[in-house]
Protein backbone atom coordinates (compact mmCIF):
# COMPACT_ATOMS: atom_id res chain seq x y z
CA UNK A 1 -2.14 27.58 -12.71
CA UNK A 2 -0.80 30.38 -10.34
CA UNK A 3 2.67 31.89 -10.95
CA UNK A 4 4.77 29.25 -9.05
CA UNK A 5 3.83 26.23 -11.60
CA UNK A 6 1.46 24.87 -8.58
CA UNK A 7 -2.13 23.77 -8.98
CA UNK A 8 -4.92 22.24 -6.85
CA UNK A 9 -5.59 19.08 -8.04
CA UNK A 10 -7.14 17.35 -4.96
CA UNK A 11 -9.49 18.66 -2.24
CA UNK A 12 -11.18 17.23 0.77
CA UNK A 13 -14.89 17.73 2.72
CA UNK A 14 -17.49 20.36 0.92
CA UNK A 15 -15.95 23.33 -1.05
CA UNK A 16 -16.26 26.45 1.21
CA UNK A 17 -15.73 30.00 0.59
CA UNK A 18 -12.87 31.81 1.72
CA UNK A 19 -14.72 33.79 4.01
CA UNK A 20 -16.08 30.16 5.76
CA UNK A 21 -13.01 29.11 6.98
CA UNK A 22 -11.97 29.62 10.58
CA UNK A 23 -8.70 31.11 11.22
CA UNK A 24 -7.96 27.93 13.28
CA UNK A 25 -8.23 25.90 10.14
CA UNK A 26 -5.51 27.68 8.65
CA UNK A 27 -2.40 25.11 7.55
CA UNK A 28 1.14 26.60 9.26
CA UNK A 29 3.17 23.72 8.67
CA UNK A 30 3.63 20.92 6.04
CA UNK A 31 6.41 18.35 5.99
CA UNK A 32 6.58 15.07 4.04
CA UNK A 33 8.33 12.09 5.22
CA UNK A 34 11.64 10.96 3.22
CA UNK A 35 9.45 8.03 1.19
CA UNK A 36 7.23 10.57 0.21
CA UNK A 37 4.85 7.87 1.38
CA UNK A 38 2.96 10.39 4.07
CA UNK A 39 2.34 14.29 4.59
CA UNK A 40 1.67 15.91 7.88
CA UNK A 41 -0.07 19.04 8.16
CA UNK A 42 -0.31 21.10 11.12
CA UNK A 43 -2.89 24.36 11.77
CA UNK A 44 -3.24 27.46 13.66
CA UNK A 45 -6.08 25.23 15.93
CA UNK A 46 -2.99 22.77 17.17
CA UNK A 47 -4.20 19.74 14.77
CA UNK A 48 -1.83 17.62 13.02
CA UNK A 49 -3.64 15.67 10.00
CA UNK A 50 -1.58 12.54 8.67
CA UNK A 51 -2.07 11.49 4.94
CA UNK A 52 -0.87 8.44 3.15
CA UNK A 53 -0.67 8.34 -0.47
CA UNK A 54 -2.46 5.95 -2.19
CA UNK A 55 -0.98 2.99 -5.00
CA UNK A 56 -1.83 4.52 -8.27
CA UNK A 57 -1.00 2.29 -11.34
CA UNK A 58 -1.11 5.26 -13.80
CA UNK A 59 2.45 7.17 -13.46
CA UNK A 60 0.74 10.03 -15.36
CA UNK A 61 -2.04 10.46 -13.06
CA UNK A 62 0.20 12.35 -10.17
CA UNK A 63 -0.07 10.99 -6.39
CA UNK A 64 -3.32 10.91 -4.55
CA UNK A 65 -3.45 11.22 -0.56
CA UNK A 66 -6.05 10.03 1.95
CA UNK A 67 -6.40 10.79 5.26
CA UNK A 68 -4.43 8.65 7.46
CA UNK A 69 -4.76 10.01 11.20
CA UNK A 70 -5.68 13.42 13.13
CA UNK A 71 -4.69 14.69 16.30
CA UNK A 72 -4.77 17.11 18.62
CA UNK A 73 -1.03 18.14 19.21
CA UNK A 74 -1.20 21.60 21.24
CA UNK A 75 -3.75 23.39 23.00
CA UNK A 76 -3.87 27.11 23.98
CA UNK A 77 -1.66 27.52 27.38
CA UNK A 78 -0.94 30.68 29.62
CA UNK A 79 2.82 31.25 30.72
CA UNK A 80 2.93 32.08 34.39
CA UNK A 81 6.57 33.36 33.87
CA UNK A 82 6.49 35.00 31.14
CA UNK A 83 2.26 36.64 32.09
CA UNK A 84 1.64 35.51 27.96
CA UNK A 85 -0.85 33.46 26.27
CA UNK A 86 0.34 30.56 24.25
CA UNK A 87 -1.33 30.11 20.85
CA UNK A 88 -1.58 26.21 20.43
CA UNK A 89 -0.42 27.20 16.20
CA UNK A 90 1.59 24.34 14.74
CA UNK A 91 4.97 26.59 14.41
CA UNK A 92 7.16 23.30 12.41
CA UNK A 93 6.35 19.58 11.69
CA UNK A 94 9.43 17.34 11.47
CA UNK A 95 9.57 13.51 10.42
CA UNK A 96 12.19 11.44 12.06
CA UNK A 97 12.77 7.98 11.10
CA UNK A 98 10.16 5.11 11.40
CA UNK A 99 11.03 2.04 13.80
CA UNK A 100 9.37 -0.84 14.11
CA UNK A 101 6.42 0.17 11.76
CA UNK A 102 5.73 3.23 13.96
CA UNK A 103 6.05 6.63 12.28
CA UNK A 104 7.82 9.54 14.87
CA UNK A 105 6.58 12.81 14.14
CA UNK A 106 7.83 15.98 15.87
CA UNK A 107 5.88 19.06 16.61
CA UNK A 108 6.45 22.35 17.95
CA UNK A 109 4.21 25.57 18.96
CA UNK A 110 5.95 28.48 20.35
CA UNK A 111 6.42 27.00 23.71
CA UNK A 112 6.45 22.85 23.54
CA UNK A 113 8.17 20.29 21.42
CA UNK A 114 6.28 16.88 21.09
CA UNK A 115 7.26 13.95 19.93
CA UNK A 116 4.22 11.66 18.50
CA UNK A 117 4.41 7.56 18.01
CA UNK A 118 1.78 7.11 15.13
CA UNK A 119 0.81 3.35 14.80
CA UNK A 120 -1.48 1.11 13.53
CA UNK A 121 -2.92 -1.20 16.50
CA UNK A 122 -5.12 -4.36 16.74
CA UNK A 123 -7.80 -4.32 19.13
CA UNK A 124 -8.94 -7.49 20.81
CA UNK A 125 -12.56 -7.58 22.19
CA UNK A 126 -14.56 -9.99 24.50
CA UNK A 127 -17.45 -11.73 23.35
CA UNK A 128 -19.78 -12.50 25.67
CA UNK A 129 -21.16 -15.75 25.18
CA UNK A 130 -21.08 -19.14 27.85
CA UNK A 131 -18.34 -21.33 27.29
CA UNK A 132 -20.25 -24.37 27.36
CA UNK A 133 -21.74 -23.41 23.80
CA UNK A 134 -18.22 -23.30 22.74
CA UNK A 135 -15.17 -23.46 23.04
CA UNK A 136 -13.13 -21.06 25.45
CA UNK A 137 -10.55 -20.54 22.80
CA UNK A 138 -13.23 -18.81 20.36
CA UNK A 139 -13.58 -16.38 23.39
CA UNK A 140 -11.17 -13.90 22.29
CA UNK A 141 -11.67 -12.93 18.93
CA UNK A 142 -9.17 -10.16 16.92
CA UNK A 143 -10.66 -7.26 15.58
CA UNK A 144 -9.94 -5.68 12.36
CA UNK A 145 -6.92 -3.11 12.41
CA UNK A 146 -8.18 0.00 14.22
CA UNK A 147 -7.49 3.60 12.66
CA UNK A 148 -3.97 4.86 13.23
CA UNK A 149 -3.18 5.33 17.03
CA UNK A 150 -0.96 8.81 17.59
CA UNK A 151 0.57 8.93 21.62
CA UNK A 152 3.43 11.10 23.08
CA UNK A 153 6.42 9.33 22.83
C-alpha cells in the first residue's frame, strides 16, 4: 500500500516493466462521470480509453472496470502562428451530462477542445440471398449491438 492509502488492485494487457512503456502511453488525465458508472482516461499519445464498471454482487469486493471504448482524440499539430509544435497530450478530460443514452465527453490538448458523442449503435447488414427463396422482409436482418461509437459532436 503506498503512502496515500491507494493500491493496484486491477490491471489490464501483459505486465510490463517500467522501462517498456512508451512515453506516449503515459495517463495525463482521469475523470469519472457523476454515476461513477464510467472512467475516461486520456495519454500523452492523444488516446482517450472509456471504461464501464461492471455489476458486482459482492459490496466487499470493490468495483471492477472493463474497457468500454478507445479513441483517438488529438494528434500532433504545428502552429503556423505561433512557429510551435503541438503535442497531441490529453491536458483535461471533462464529463458533461448524458442525453438520450449518449455519453458527452470533453477533451482538451494545449491547443483544441473536443467535444465527443460516445454511443452504442446497431448496425443493419444486407444479406445477399434471392428473394424468391424468401421472403423480402427477412432481407434486412439487425445485427448485434456494435462496440461503442465515439464522433465529434
Amino acid at each position: 500500500m503506498s503512502s496515500h492509502g491507494l493500491h493496484l488492485t486491477q490491471c489490464f494487457g501483459e505486465p510490463v516493466s517500467e522501462a517498456e512503456i512508451a512515453d506516449a502511453d503515459t495517463l495525463s488525465a482521469v475523470q469519472f462521470d457523476a454515476t461513477g458508472d464510467y472512467l475516461a482516461t486520456g495519454d500523452k499519445g492523444g488516446r482517450i480509453v472509456i471504461f464501464s464498471r461492471l455489476d458486482n454482487d459482492d459490496p466487499g469486493a470493490g468495483h471492477q472496470y472493463m474497457p468500454y471504448a478507445e479513441f483517438q482524440s488529438h494528434e500532433s499539430e504545428f502552429d503556423y502562428l505561433k512557429s510551435l509544435e503541438i503535442e497531441e497530450r490529453i491536458n483535461q478530460i471533462q464529463w458533461c451530462n448524458p442525453t438520450n443514452n449518449a455519453l458527452f465527453l470533453l477533451s482538451t490538448n494545449d491547443k483544441t477542445i473536443k467535444l465527443w458523442k460516445i454511443y452504442n449503435k446497431t448496425l443493419r447488414y444486407w444479406e445477399d440471398r434471392n428473394a424468391e427463396e424468401e421472403g423480402d422482409e427477412d432481407r434486412y436482418k439487425a445485427s448485434p449491438p456494435a462496440s461503442p461509437s465515439a464522433t465529434p459532436a
